[in-house]
N, C-alpha and C. Protein backbone atom coordinates (compact mmCIF):
# COMPACT_ATOMS: atom_id res chain seq x y z
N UNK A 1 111.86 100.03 93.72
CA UNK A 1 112.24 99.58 95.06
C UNK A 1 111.00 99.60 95.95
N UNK A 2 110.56 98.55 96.28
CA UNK A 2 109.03 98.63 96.99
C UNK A 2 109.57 98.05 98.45
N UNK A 3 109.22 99.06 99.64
CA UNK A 3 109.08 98.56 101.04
C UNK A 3 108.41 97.36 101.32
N UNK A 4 109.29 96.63 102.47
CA UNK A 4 108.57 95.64 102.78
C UNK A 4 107.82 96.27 103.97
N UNK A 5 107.60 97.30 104.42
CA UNK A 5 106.42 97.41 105.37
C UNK A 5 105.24 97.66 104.96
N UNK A 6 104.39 96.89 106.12
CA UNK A 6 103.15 97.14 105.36
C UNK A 6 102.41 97.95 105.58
N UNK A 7 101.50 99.00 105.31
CA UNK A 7 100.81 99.97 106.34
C UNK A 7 99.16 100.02 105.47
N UNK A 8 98.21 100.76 106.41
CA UNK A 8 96.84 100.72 106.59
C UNK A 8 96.28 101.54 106.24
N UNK A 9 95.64 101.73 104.75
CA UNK A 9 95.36 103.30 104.58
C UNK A 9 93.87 102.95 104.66
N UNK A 10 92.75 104.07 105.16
CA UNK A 10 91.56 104.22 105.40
C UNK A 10 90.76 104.86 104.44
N UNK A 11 90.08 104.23 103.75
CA UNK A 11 89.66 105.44 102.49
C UNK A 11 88.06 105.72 103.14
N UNK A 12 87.75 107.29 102.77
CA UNK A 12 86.51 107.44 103.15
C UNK A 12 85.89 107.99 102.28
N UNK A 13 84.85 107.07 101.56
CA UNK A 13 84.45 107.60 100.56
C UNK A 13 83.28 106.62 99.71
N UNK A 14 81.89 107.51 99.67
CA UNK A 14 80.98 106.67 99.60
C UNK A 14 80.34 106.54 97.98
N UNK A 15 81.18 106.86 97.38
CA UNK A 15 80.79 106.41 95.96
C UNK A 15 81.91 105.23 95.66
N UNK A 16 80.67 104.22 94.81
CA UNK A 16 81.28 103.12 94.97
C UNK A 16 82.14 103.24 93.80
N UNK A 17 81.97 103.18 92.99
CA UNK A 17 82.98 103.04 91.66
C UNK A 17 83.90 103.65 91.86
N UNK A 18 84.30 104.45 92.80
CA UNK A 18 85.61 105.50 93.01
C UNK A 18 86.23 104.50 94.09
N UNK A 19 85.51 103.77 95.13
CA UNK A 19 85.97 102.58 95.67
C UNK A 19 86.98 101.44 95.36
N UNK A 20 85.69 100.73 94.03
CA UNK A 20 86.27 99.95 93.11
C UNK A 20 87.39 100.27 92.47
N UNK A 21 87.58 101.73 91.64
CA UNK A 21 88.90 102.23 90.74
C UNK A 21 90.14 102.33 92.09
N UNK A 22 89.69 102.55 93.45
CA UNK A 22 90.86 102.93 94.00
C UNK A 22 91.53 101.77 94.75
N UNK A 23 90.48 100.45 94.72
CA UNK A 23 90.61 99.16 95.21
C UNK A 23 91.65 98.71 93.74
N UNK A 24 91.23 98.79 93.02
CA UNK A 24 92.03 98.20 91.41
C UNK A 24 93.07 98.79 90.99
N UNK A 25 93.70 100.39 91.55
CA UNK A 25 94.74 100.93 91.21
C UNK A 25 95.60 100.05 92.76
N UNK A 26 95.35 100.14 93.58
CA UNK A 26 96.07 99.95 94.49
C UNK A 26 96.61 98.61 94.17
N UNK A 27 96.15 97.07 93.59
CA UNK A 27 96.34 96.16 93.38
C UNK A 27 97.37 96.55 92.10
N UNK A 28 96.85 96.97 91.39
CA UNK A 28 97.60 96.91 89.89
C UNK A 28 98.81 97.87 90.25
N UNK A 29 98.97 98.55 91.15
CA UNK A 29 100.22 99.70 91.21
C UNK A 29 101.34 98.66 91.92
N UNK A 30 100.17 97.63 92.89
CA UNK A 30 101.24 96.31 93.38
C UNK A 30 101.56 97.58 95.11
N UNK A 31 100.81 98.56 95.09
CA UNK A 31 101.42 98.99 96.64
C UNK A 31 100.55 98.15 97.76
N UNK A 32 101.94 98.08 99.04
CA UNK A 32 101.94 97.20 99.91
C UNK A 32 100.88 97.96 101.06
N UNK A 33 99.62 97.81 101.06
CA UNK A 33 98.79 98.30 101.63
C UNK A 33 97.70 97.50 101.91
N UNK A 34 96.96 97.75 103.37
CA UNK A 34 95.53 97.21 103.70
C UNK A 34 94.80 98.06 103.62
N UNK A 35 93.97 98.23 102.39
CA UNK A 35 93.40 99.35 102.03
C UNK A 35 91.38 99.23 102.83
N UNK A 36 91.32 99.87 104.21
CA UNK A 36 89.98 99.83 104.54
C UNK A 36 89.05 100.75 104.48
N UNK A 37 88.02 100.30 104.10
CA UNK A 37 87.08 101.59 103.39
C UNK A 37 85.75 101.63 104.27
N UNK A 38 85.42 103.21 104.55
CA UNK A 38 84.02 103.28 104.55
C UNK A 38 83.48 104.18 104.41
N UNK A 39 82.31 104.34 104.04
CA UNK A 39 81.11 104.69 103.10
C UNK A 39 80.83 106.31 103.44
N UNK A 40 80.77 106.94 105.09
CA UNK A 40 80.14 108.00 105.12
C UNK A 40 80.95 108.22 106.15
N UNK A 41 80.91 109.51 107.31
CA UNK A 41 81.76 110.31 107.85
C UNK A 41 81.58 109.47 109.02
N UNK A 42 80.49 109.43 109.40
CA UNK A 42 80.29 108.82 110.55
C UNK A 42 81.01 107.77 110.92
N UNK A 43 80.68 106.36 109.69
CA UNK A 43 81.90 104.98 109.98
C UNK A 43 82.94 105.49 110.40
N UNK A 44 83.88 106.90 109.60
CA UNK A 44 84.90 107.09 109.42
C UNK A 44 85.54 107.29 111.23
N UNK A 45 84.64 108.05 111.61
CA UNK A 45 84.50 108.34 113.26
C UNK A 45 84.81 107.11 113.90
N UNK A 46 83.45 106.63 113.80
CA UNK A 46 83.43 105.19 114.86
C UNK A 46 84.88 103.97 114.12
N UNK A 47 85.70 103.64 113.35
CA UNK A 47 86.46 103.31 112.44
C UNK A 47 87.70 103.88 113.16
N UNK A 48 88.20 105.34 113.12
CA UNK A 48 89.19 106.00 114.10
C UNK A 48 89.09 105.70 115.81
N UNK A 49 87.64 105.86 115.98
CA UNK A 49 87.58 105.77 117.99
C UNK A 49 87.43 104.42 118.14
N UNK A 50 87.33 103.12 117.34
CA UNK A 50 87.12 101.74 117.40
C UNK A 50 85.69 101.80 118.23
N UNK A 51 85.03 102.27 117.33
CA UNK A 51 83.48 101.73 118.38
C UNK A 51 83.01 100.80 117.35
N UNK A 52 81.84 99.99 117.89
CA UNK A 52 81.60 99.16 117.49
C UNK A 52 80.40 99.87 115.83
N UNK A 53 80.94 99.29 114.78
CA UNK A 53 81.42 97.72 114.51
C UNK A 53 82.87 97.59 114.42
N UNK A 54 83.74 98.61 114.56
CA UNK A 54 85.24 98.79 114.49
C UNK A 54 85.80 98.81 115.43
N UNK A 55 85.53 97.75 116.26
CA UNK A 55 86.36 97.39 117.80
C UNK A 55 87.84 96.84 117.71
N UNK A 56 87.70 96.58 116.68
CA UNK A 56 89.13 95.81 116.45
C UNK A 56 89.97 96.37 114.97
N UNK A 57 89.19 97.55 115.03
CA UNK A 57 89.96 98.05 113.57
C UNK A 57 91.46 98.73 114.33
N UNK A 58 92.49 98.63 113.44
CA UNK A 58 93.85 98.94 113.23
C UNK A 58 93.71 100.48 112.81
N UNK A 59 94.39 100.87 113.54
CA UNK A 59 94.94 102.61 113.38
C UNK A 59 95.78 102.68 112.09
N UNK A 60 95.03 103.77 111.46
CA UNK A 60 95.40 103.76 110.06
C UNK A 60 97.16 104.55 109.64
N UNK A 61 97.56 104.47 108.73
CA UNK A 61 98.99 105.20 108.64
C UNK A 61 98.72 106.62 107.86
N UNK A 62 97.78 106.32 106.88
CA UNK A 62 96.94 107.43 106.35
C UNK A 62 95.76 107.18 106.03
N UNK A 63 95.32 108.50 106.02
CA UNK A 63 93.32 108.32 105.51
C UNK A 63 93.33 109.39 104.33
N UNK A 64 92.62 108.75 103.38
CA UNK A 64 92.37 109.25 102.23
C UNK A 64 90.57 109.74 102.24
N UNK A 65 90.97 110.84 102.59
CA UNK A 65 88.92 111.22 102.67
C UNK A 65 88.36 112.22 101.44
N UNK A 66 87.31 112.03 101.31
CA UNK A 66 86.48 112.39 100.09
C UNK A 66 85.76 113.49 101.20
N UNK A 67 84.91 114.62 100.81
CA UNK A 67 84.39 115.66 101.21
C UNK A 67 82.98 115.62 101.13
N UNK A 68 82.69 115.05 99.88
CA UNK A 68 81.09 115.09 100.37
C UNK A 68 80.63 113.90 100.64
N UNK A 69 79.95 113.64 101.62
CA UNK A 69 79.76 112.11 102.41
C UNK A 69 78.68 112.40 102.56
N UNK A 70 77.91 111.61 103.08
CA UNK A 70 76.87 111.63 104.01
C UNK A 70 76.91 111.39 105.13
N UNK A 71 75.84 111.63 105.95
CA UNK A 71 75.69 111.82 107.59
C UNK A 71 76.97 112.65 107.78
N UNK A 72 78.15 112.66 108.16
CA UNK A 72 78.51 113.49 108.83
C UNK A 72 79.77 114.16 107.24
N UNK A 73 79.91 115.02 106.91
CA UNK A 73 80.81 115.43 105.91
C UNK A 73 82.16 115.25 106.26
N UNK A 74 83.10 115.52 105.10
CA UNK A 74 84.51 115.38 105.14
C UNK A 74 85.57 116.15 106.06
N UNK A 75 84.68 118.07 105.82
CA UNK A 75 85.29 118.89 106.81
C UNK A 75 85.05 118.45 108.50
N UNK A 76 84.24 118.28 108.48
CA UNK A 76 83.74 117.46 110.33
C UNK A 76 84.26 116.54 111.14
N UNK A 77 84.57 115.59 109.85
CA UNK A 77 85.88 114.61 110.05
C UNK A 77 86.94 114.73 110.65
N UNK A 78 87.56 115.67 109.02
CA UNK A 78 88.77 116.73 109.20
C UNK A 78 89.17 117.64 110.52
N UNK A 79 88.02 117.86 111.19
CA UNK A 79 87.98 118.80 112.28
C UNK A 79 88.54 118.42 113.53
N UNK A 80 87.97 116.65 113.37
CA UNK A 80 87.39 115.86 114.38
C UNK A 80 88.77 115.26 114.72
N UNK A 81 89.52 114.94 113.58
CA UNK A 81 90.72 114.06 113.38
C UNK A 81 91.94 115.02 113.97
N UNK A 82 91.87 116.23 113.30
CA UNK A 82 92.84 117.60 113.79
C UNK A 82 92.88 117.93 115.21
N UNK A 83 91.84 117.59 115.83
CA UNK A 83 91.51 118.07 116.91
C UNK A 83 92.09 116.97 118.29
N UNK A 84 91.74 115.67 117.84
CA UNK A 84 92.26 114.46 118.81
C UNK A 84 93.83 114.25 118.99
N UNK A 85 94.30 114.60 120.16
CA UNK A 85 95.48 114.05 120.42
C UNK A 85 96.07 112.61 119.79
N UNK A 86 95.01 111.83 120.00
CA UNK A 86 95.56 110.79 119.41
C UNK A 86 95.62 110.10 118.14
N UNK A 87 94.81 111.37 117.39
CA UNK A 87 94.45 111.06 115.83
C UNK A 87 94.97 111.88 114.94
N UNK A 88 95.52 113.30 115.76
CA UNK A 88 96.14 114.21 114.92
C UNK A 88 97.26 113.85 113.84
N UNK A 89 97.96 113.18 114.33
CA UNK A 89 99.49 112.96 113.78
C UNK A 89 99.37 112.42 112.73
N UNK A 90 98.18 111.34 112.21
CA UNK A 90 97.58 110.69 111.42
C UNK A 90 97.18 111.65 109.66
N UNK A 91 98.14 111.30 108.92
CA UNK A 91 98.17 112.50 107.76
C UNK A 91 96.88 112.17 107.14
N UNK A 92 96.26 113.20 106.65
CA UNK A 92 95.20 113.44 105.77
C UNK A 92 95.49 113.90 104.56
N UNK A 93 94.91 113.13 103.94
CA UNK A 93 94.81 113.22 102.42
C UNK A 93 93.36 113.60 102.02
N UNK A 94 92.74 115.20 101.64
CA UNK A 94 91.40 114.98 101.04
C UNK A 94 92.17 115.23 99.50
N UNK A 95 91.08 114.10 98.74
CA UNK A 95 90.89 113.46 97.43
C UNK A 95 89.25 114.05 97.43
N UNK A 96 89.38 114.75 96.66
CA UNK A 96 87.67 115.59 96.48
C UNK A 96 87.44 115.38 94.82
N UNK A 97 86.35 115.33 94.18
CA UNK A 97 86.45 116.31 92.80
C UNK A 97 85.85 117.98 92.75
N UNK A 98 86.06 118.44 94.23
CA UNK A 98 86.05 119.69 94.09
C UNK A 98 86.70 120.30 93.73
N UNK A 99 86.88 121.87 92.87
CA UNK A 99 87.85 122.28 93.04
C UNK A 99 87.61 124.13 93.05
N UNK A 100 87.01 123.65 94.13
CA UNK A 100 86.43 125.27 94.99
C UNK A 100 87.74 125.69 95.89
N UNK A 101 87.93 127.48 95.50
CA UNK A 101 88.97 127.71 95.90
C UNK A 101 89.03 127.55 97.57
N UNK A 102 87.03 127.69 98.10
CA UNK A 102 86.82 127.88 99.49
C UNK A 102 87.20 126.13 100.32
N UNK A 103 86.78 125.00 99.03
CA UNK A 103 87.45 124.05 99.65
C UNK A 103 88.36 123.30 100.01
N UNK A 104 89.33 124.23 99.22
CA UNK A 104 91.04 123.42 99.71
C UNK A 104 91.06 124.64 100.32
N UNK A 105 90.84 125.74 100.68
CA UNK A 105 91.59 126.45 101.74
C UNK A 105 90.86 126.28 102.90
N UNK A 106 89.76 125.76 102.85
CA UNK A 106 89.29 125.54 104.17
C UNK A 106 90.00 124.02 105.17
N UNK A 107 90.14 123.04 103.40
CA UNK A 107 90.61 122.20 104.35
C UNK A 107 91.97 121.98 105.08
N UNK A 108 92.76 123.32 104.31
CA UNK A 108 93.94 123.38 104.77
C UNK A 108 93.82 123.96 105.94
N UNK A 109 92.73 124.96 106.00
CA UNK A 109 92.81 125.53 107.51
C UNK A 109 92.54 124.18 108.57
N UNK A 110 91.86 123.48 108.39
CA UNK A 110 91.53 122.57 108.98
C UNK A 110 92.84 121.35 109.02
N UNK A 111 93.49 121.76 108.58
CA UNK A 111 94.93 120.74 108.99
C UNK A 111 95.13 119.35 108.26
N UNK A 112 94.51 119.73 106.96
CA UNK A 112 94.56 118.53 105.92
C UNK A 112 96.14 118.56 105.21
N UNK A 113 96.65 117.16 105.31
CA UNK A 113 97.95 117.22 104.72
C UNK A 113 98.14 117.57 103.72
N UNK A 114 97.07 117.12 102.57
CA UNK A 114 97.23 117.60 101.58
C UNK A 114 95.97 117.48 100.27
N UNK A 115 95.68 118.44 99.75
CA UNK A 115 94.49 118.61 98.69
C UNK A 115 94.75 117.84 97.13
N UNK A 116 93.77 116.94 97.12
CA UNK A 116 94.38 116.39 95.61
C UNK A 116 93.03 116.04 94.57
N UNK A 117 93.02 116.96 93.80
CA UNK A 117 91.75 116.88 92.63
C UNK A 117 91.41 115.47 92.24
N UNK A 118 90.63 114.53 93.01
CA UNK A 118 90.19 113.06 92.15
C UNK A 118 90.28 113.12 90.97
N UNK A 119 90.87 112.58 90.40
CA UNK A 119 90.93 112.71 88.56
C UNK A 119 89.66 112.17 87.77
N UNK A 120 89.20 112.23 86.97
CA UNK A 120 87.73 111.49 86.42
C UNK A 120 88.56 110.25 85.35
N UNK A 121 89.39 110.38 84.47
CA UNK A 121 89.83 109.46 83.85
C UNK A 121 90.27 108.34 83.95
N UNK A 122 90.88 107.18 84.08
CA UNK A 122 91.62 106.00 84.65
C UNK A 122 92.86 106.25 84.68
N UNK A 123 93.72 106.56 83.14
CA UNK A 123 95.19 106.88 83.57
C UNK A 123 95.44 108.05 84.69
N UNK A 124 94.45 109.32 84.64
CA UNK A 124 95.07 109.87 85.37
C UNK A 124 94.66 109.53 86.93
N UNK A 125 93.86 109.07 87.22
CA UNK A 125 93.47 108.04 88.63
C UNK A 125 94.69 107.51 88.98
N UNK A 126 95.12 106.46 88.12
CA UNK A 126 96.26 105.31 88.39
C UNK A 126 97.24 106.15 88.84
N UNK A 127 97.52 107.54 87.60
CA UNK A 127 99.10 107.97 88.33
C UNK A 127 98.51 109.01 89.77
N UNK A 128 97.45 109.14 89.93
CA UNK A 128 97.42 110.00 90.86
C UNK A 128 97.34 109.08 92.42
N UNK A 129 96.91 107.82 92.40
CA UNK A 129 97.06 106.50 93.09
C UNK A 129 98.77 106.36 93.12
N UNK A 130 99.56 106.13 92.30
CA UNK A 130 100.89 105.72 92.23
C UNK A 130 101.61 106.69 93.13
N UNK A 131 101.35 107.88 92.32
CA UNK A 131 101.91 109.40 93.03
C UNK A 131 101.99 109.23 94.63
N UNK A 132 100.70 109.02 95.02
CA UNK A 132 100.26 108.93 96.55
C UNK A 132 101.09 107.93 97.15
N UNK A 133 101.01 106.66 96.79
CA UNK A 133 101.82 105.82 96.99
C UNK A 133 103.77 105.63 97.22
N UNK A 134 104.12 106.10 96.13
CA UNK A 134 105.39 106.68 96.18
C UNK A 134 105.78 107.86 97.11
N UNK A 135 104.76 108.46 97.19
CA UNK A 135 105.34 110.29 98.10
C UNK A 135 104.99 109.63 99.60
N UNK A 136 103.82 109.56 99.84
CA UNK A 136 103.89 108.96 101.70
C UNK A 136 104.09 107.80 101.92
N UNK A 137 104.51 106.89 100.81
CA UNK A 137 104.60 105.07 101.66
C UNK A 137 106.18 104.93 101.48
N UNK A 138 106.91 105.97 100.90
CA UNK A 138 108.19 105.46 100.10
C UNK A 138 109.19 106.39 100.89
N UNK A 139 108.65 107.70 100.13
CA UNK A 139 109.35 108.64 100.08
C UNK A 139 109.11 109.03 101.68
N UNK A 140 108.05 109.90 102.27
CA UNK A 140 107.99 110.58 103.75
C UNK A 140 108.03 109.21 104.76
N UNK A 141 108.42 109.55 105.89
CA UNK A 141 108.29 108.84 106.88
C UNK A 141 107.05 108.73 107.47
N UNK A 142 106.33 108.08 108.07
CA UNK A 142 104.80 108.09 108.71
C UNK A 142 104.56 107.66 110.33
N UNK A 143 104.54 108.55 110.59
CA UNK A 143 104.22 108.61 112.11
C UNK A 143 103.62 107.21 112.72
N UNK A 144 104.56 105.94 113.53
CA UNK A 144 104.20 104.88 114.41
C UNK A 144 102.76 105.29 115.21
């Protein structure tokens, strides 16, 4: 049973092939998403506050962020996003291949919706893409 709404997920995350696999699960899973991506923490900033070059970017339904970035990191983000009235409500998903006990509890302190081990393989990518898909686009409701 696939929704006909459509919603905007933000991926932040500057390795490309993890791009590509998460651009190709999202097509092949067939979920109804505008999947927009960028590269390092900073876009991710200017991308949320619409500064330029993202003057006209669309407020995302979820953001899927990666932890180690460049220029500005994942937790900083995380901080940044938790912290804004108008960005809070906005669920976070960090997708890391960490799996430091200090970095999912930090990012939970930091008000991340939820911690999810990037998988290295393809099948388990796809179902961990599907998973995501089904639990916040299907299943939870997502904050207008």
């Amino acid at each position: 049973m696939m929704s006909e709404t459509r919603y905007t997920v933000l991926l932040v995350e500057d390795n490309v092939a993890d791009i590509i696999l998460m651009e190709e699960a999202v097509d092949d899973i067939g979920l109804n998403i505008d999947l927009e991506v960028v590269h390092n923490g900073e876009e991710a900033l200017q991308f949320l506050y619409r500064s330029e070059p993202y003057a006209d970017a669309v407020r995302p339904d979820l953001i899927l962020l990666d932890l180690n970035l460049p220029r500005t990191d994942g937790f900083a983000v995380l901080e940044k996003i938790k912290q804004d009235r108008d960005l809070m409500q906005i669920p976070v998903i960090v997708l890391s291949t960490s799996q430091s006990d200090a970095d999912i509890n930090r990012s939970y302190r930091l008000h991340a919706n939820c911690f999810i081990n990037k998988p290295l393989g393809l099948d388990q990518f796809m179902n961990v893409v599907s998973s995501i898909g089904s639990f916040w686009l299907h299943t939870v409701k997502l904050p207008k």
